[in-house]
PDB file of N, CA and C in Angstrom:
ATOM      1  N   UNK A   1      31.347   5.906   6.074  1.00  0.00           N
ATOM      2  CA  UNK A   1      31.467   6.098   4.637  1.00  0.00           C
ATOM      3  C   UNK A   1      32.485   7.197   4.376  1.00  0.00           C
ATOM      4  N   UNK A   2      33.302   7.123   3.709  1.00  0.00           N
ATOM      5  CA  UNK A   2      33.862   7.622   3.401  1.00  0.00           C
ATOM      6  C   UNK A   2      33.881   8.777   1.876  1.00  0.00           C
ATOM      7  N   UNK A   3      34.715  10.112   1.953  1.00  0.00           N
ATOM      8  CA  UNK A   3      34.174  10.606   0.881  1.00  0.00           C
ATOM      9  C   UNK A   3      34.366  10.613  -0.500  1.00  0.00           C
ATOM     10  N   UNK A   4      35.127   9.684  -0.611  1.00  0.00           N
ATOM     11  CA  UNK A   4      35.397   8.882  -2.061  1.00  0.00           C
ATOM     12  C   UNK A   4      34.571   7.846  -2.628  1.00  0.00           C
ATOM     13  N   UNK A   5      33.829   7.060  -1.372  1.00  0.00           N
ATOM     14  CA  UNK A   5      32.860   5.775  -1.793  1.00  0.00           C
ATOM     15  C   UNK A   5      31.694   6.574  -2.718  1.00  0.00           C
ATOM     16  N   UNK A   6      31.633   5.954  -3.574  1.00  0.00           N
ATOM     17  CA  UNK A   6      30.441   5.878  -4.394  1.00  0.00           C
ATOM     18  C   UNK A   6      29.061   6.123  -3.486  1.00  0.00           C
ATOM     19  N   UNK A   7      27.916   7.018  -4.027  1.00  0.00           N
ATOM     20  CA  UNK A   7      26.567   6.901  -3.544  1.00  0.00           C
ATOM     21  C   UNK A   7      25.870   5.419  -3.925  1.00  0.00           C
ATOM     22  N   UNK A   8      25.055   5.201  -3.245  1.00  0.00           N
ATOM     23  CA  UNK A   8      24.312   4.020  -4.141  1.00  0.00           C
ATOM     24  C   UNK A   8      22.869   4.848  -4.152  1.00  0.00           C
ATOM     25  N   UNK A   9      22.355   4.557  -5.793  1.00  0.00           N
ATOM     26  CA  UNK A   9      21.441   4.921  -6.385  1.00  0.00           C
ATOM     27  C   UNK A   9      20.315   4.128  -6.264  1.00  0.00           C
ATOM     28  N   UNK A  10      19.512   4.249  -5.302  1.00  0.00           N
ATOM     29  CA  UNK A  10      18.078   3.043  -5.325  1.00  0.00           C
ATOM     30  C   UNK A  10      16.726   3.562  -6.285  1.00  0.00           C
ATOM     31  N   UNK A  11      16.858   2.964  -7.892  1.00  0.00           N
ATOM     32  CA  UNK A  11      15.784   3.238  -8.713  1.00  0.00           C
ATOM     33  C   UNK A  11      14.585   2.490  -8.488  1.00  0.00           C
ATOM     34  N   UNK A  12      14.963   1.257  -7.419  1.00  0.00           N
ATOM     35  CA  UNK A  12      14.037   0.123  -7.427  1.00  0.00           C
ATOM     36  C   UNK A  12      14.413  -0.740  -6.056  1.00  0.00           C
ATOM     37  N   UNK A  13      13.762  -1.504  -5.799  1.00  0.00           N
ATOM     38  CA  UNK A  13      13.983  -2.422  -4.790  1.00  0.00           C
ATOM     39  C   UNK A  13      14.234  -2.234  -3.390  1.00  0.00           C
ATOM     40  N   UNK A  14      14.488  -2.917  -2.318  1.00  0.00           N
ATOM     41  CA  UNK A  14      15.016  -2.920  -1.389  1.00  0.00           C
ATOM     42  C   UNK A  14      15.724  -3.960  -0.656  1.00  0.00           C
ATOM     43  N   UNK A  15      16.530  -4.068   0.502  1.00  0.00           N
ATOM     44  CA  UNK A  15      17.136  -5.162   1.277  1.00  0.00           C
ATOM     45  C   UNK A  15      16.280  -5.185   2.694  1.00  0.00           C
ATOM     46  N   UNK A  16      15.273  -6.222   2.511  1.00  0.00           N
ATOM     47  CA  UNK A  16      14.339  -6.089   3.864  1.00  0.00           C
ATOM     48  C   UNK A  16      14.709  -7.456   4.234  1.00  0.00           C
ATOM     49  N   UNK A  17      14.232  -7.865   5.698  1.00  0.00           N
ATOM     50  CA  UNK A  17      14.248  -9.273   6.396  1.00  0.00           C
ATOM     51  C   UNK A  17      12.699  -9.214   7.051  1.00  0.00           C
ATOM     52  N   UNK A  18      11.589  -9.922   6.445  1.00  0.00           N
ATOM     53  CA  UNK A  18      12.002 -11.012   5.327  1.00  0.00           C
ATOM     54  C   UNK A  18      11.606  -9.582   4.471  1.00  0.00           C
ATOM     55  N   UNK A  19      11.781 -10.215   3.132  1.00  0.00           N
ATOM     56  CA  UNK A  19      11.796 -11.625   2.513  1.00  0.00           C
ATOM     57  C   UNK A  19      13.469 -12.388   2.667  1.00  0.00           C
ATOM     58  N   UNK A  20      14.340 -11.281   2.259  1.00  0.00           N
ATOM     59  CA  UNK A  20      15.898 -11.550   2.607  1.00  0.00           C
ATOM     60  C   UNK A  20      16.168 -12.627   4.160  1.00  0.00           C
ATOM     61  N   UNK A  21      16.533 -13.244   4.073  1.00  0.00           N
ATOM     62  CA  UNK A  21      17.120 -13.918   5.554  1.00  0.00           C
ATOM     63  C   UNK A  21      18.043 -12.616   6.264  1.00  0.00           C
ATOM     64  N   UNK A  22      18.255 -12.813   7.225  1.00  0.00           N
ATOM     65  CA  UNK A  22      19.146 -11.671   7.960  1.00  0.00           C
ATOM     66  C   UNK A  22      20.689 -11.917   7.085  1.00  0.00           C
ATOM     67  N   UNK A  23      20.820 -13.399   7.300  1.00  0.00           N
ATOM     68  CA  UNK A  23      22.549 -13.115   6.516  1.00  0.00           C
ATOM     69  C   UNK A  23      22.492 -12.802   4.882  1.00  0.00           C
ATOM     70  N   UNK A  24      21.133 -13.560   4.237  1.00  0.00           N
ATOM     71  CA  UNK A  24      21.508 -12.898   2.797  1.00  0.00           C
ATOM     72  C   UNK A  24      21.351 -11.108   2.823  1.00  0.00           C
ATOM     73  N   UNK A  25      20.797 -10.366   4.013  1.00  0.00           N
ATOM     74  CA  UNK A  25      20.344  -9.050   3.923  1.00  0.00           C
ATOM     75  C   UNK A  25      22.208  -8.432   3.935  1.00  0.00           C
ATOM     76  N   UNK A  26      22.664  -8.994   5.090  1.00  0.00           N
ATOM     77  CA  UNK A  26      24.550  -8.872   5.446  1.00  0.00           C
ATOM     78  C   UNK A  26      24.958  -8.959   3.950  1.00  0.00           C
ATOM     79  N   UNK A  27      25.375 -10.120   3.524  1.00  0.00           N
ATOM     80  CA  UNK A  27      25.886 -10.223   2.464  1.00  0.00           C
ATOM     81  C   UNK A  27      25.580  -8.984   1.404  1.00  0.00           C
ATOM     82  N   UNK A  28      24.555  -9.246   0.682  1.00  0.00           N
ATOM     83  CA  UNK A  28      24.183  -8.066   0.340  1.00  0.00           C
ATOM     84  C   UNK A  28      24.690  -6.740   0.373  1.00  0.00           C
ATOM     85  N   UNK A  29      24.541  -6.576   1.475  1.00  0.00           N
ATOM     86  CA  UNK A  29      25.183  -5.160   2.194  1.00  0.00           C
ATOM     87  C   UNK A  29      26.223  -4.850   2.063  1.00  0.00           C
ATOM     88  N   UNK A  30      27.217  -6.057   2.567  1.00  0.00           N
ATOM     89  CA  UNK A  30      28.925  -6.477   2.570  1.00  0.00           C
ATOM     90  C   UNK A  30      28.949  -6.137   0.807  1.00  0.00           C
ATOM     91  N   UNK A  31      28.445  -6.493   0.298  1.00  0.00           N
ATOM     92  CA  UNK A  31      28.759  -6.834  -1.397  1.00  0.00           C
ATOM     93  C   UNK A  31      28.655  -5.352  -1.716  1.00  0.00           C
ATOM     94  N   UNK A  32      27.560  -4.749  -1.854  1.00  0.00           N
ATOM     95  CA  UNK A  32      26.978  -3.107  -2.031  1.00  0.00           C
ATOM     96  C   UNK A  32      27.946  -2.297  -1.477  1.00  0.00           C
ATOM     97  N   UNK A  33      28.503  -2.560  -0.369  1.00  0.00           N
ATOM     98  CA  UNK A  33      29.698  -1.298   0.510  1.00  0.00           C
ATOM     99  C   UNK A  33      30.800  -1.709  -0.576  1.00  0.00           C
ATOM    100  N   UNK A  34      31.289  -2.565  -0.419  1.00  0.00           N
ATOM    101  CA  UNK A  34      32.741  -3.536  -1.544  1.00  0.00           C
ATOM    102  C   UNK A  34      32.564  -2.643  -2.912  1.00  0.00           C
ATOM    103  N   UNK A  35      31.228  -2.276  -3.268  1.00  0.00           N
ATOM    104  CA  UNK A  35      31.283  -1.650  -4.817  1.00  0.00           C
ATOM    105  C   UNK A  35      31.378  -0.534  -4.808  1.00  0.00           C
ATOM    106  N   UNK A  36      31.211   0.339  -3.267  1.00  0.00           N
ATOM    107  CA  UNK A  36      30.639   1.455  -3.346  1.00  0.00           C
ATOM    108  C   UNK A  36      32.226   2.128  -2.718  1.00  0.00           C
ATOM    109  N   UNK A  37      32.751   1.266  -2.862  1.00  0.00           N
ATOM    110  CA  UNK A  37      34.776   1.610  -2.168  1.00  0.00           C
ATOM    111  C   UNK A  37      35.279   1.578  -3.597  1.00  0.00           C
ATOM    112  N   UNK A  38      34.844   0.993  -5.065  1.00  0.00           N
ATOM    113  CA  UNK A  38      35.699   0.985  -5.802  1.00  0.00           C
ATOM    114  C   UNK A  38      35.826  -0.536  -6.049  1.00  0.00           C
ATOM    115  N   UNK A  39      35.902  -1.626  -5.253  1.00  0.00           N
ATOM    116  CA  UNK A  39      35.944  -2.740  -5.667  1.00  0.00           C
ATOM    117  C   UNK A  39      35.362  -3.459  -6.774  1.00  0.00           C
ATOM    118  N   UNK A  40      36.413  -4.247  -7.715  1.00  0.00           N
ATOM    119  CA  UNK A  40      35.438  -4.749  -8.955  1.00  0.00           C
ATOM    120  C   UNK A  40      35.246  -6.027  -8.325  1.00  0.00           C
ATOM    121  N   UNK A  41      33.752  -6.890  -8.192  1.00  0.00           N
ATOM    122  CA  UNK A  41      33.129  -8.277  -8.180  1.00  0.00           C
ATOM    123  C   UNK A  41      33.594  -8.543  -9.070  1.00  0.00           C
ATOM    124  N   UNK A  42      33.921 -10.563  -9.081  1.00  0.00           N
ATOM    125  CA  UNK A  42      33.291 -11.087 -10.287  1.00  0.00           C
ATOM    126  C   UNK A  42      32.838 -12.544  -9.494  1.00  0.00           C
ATOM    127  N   UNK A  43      32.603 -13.057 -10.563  1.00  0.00           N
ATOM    128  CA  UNK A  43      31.892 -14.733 -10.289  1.00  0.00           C
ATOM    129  C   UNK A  43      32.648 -15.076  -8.713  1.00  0.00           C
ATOM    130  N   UNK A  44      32.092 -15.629  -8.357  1.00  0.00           N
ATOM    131  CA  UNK A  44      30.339 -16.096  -8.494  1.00  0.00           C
ATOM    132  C   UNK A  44      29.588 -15.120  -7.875  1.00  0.00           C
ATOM    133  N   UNK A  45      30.318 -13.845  -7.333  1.00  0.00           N
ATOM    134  CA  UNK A  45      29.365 -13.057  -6.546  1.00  0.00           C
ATOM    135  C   UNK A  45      28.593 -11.820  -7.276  1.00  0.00           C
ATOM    136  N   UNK A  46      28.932 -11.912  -8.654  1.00  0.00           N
ATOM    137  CA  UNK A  46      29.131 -10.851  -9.692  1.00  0.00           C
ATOM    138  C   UNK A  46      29.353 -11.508 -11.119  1.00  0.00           C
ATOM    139  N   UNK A  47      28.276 -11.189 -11.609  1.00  0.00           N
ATOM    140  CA  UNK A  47      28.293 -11.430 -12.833  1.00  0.00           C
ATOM    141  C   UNK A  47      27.946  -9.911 -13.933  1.00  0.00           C
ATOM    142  N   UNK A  48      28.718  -9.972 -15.374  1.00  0.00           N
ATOM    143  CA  UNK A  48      28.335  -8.811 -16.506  1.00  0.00           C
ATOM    144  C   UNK A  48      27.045  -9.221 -16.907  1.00  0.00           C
ATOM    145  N   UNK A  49      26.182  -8.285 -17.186  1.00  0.00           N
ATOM    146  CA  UNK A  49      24.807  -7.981 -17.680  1.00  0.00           C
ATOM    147  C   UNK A  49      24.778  -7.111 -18.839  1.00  0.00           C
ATOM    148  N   UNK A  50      25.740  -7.481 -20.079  1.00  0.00           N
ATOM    149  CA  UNK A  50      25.784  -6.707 -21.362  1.00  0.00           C
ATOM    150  C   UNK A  50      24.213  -6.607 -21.927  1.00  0.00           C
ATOM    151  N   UNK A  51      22.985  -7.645 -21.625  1.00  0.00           N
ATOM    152  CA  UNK A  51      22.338  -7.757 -22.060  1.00  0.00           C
ATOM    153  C   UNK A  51      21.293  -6.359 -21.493  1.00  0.00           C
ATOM    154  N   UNK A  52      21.755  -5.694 -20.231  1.00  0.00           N
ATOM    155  CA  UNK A  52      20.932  -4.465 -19.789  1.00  0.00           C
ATOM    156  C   UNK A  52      21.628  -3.443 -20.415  1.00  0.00           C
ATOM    157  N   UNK A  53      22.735  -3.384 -20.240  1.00  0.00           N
ATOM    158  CA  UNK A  53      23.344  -2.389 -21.176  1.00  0.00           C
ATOM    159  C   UNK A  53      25.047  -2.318 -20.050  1.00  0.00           C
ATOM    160  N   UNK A  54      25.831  -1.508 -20.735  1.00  0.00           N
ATOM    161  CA  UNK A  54      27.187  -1.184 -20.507  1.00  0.00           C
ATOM    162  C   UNK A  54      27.612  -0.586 -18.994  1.00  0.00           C
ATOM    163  N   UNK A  55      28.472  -1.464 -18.382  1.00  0.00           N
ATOM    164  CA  UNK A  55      28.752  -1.020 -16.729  1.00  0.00           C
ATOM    165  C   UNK A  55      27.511  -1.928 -15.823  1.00  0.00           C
ATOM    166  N   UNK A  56      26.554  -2.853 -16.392  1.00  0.00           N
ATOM    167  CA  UNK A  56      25.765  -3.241 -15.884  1.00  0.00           C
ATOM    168  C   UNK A  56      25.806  -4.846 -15.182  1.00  0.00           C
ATOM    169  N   UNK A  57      25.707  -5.038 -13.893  1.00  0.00           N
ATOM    170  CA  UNK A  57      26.016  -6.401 -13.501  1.00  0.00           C
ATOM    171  C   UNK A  57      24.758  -6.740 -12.792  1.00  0.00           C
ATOM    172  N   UNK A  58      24.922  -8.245 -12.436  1.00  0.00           N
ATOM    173  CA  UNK A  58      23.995  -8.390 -10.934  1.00  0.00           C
ATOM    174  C   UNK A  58      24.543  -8.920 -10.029  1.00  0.00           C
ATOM    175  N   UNK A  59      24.308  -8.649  -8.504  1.00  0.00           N
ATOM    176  CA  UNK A  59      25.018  -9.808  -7.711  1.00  0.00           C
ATOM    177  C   UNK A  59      24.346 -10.250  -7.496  1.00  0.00           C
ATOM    178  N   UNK A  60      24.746 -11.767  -6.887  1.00  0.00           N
ATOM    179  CA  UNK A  60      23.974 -12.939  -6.850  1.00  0.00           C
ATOM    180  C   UNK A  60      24.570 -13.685  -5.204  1.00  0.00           C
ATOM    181  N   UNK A  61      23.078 -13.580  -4.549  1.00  0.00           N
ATOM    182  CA  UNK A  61      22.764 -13.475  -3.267  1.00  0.00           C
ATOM    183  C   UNK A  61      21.963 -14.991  -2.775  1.00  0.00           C
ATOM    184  N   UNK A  62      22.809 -15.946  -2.363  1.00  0.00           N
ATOM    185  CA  UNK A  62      21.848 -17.323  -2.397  1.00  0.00           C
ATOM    186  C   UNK A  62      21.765 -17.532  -0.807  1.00  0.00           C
ATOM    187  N   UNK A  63      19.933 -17.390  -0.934  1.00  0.00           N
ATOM    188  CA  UNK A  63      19.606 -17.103   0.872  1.00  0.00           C
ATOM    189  C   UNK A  63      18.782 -18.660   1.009  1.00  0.00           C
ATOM    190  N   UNK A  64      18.560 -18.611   2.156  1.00  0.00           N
ATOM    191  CA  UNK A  64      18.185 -20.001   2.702  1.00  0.00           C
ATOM    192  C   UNK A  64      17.594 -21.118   1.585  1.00  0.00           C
ATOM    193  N   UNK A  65      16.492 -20.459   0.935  1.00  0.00           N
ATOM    194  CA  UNK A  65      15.267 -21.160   0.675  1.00  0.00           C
ATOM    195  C   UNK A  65      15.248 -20.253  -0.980  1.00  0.00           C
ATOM    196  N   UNK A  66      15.948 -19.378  -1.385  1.00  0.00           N
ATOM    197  CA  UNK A  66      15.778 -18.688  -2.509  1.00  0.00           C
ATOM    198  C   UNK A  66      17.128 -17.973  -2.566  1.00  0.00           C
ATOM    199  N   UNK A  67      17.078 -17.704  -4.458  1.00  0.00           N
ATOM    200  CA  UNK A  67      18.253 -17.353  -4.842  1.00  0.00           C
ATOM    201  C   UNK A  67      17.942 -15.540  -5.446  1.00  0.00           C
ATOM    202  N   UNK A  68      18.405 -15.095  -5.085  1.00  0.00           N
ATOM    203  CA  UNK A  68      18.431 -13.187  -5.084  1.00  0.00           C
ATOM    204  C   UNK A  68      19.126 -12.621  -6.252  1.00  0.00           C
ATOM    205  N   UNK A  69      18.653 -11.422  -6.642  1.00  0.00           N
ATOM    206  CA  UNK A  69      19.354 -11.097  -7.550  1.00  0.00           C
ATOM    207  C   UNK A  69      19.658  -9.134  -7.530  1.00  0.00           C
ATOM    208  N   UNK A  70      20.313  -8.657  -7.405  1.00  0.00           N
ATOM    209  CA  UNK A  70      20.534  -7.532  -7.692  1.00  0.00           C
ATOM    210  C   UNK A  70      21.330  -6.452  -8.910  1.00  0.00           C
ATOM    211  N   UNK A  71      20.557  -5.936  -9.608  1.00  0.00           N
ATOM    212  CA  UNK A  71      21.059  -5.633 -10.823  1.00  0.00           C
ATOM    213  C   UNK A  71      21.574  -4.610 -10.478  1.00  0.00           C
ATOM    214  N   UNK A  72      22.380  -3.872 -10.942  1.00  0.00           N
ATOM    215  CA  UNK A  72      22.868  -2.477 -10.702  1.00  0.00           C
ATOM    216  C   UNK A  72      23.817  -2.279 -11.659  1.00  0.00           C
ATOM    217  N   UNK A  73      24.391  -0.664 -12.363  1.00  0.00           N
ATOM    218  CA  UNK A  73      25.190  -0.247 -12.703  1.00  0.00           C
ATOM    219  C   UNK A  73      26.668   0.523 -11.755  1.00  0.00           C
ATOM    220  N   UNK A  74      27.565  -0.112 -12.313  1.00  0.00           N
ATOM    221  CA  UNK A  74      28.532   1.052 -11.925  1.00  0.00           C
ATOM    222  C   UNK A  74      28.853   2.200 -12.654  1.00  0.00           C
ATOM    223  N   UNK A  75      28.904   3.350 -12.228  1.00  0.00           N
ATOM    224  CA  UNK A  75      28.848   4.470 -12.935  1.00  0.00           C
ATOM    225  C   UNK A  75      30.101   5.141 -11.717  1.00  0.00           C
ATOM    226  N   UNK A  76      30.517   6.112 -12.842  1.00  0.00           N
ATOM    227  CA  UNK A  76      32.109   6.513 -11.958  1.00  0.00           C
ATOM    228  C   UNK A  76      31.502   7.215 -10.801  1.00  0.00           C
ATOM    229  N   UNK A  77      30.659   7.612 -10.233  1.00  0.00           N
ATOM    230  CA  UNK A  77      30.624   8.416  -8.935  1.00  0.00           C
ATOM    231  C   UNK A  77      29.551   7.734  -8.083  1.00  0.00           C
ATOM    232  N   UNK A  78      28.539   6.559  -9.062  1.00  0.00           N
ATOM    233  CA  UNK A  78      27.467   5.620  -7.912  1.00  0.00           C
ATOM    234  C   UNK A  78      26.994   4.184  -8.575  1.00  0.00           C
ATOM    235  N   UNK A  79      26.813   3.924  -7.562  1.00  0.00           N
ATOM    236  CA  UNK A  79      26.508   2.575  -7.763  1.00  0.00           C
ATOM    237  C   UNK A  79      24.330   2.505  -7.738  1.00  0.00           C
ATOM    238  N   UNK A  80      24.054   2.744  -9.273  1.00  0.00           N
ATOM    239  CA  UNK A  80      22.622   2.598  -9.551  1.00  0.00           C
ATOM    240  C   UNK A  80      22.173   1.115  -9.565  1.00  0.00           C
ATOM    241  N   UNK A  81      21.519   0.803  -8.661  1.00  0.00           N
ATOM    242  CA  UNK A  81      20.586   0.191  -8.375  1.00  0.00           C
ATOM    243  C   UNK A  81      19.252  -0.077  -8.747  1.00  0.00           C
ATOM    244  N   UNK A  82      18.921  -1.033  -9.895  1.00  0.00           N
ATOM    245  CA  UNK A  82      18.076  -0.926 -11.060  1.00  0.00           C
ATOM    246  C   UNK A  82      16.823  -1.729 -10.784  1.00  0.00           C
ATOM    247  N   UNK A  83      17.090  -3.051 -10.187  1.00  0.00           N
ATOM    248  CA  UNK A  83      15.850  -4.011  -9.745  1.00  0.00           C
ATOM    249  C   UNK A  83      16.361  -5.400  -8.588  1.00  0.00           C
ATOM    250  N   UNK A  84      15.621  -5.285  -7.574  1.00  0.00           N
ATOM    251  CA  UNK A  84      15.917  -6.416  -6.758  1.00  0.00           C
ATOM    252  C   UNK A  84      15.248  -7.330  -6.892  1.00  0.00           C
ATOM    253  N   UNK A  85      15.171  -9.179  -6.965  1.00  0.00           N
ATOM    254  CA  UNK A  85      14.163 -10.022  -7.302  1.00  0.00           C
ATOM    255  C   UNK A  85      14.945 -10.961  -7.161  1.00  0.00           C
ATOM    256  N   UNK A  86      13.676 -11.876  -6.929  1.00  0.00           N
ATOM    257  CA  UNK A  86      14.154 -13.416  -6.608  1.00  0.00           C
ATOM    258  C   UNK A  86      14.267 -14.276  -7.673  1.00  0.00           C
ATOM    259  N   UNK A  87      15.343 -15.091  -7.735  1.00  0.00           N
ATOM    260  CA  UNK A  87      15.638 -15.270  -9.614  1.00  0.00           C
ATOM    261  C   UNK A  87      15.128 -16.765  -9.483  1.00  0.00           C
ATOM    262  N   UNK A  88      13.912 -17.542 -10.164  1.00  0.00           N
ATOM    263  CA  UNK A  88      13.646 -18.658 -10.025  1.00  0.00           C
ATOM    264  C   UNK A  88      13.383 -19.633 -11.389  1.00  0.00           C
ATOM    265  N   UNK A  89      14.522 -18.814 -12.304  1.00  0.00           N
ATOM    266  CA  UNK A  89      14.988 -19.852 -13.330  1.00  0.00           C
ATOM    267  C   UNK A  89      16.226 -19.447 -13.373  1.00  0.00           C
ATOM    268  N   UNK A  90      16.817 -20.336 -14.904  1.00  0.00           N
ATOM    269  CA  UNK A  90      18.219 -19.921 -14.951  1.00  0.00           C
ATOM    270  C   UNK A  90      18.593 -19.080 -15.510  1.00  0.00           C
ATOM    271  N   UNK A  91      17.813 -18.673 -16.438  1.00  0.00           N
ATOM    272  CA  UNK A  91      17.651 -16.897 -17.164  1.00  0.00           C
ATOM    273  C   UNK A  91      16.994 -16.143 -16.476  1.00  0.00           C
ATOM    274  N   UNK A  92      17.543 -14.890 -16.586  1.00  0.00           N
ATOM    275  CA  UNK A  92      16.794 -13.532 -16.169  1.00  0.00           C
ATOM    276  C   UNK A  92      15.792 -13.353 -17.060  1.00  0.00           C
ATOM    277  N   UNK A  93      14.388 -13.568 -16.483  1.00  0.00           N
ATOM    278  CA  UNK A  93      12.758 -13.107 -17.222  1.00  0.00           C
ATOM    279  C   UNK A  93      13.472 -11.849 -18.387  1.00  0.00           C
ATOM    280  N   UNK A  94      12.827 -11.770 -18.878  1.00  0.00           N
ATOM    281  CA  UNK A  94      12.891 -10.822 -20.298  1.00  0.00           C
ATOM    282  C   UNK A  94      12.286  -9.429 -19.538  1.00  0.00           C
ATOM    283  N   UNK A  95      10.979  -9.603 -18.852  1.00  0.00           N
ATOM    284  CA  UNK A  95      10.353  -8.370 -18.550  1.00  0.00           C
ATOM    285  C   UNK A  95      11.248  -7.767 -17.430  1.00  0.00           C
ATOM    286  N   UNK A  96      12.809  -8.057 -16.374  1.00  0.00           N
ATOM    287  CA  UNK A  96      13.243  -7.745 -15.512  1.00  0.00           C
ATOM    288  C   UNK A  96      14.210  -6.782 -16.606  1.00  0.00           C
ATOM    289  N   UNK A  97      14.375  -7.398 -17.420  1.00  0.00           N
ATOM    290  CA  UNK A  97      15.972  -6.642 -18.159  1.00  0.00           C
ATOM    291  C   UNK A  97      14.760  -5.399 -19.064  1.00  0.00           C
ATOM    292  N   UNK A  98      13.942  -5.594 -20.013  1.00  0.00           N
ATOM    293  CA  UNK A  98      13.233  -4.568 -20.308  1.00  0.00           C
ATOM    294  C   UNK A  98      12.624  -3.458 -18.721  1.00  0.00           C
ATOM    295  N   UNK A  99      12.381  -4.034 -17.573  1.00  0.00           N
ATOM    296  CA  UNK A  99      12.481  -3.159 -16.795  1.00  0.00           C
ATOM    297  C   UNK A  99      13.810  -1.945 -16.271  1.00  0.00           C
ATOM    298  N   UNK A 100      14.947  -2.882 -16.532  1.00  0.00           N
ATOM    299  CA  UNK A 100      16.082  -2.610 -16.147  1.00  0.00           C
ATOM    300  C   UNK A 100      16.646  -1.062 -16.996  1.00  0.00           C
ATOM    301  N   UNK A 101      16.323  -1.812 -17.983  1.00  0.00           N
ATOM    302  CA  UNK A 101      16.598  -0.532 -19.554  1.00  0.00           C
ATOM    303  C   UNK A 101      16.122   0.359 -19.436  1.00  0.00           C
ATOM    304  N   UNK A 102      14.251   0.377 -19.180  1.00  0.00           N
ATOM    305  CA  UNK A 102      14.006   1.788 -18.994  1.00  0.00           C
ATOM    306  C   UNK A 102      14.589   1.886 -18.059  1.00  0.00           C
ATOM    307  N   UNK A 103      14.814   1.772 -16.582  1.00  0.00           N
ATOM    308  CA  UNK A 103      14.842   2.708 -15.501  1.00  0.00           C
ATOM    309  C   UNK A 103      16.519   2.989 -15.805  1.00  0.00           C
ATOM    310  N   UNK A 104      17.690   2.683 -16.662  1.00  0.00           N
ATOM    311  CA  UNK A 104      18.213   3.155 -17.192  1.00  0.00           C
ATOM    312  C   UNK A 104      18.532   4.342 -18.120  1.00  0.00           C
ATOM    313  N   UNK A 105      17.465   5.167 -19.046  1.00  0.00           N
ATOM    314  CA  UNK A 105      17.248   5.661 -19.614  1.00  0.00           C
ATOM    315  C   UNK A 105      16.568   6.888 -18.767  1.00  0.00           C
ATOM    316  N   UNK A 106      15.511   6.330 -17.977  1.00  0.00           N
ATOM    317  CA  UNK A 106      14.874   7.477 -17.663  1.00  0.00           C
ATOM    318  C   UNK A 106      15.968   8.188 -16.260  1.00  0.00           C
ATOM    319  N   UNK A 107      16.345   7.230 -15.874  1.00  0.00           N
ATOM    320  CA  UNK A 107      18.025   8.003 -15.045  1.00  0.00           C
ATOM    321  C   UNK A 107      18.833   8.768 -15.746  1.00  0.00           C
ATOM    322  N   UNK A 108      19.059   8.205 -16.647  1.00  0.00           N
ATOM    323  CA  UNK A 108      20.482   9.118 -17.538  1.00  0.00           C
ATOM    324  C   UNK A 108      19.548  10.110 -18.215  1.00  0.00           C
ATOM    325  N   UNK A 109      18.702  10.447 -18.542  1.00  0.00           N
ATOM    326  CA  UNK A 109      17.464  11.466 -19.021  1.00  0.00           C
ATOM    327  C   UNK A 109      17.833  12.571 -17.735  1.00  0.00           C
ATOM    328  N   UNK A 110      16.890  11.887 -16.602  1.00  0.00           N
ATOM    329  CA  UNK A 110      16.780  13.130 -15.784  1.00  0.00           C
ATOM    330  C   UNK A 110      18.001  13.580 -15.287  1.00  0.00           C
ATOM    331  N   UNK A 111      19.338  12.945 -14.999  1.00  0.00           N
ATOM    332  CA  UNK A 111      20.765  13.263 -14.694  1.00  0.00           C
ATOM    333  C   UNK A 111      21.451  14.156 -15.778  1.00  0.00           C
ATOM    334  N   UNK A 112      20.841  13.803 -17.232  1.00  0.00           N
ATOM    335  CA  UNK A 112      21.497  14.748 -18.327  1.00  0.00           C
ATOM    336  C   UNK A 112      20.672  16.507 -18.233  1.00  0.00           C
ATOM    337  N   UNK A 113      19.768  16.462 -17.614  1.00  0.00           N
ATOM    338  CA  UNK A 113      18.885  17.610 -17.631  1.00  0.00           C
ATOM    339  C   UNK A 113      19.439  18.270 -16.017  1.00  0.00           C
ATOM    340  N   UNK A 114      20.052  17.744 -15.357  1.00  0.00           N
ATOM    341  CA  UNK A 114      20.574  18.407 -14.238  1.00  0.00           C
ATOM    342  C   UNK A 114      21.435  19.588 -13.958  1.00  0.00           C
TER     343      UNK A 114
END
């Protein structure tokens, strides 16, 4: 790592095998380092999430038997990491993005008090 890459911020989730397959755990990983150098995603590995709020995406991780989802913000010095889950419709549940928001808020709360 280098000392320009971005931290990544884990508010939530993790990359385990299982539930992850070993290569969706890689990918993953590969994708997370790529953001954490500065690289901007987009489709299909990266999609905008205006609906969590601003700087907010998910990548989208399709493992053997299930399709993955990782939400996270980019923020100029880390890459926050908001909720990991297995996405098994074609919308994101309502209660993942109201999860997403707070743990948004209560980050930028305790980071503004720092």
């Amino acid at each position: 790592m280098s000392l320009n890459d971005k931290a990544l911020v884990w508010l939530h989730g993790e990359l385990k095998t299982p539930p992850f397959s070993l290569e969706a755990r890689l990918e993953a990983g590969y994708l997370l380092r790529q953001l954490q150098q500065g690289m901007k995603l987009a489709m299909p590995q990266s999609r905008t999430m205006p609906n969590v709020g601003r700087r907010c995406h998910e990548l989208r991780i399709n493992d053997e038997s299930s399709t993955w989802r990782i939400v996270y913000r980019a923020d100029a010095d880390a890459i926050v990491i908001l909720e990991v889950f297995e996405k098994k419709t074609n919308t994101t549940p309502k209660h993942i993005i109201k999860l997403c928001k707070d743990r948004i808020r209560r980050y930028d709360s305790e980071i503004s008090q720092t």
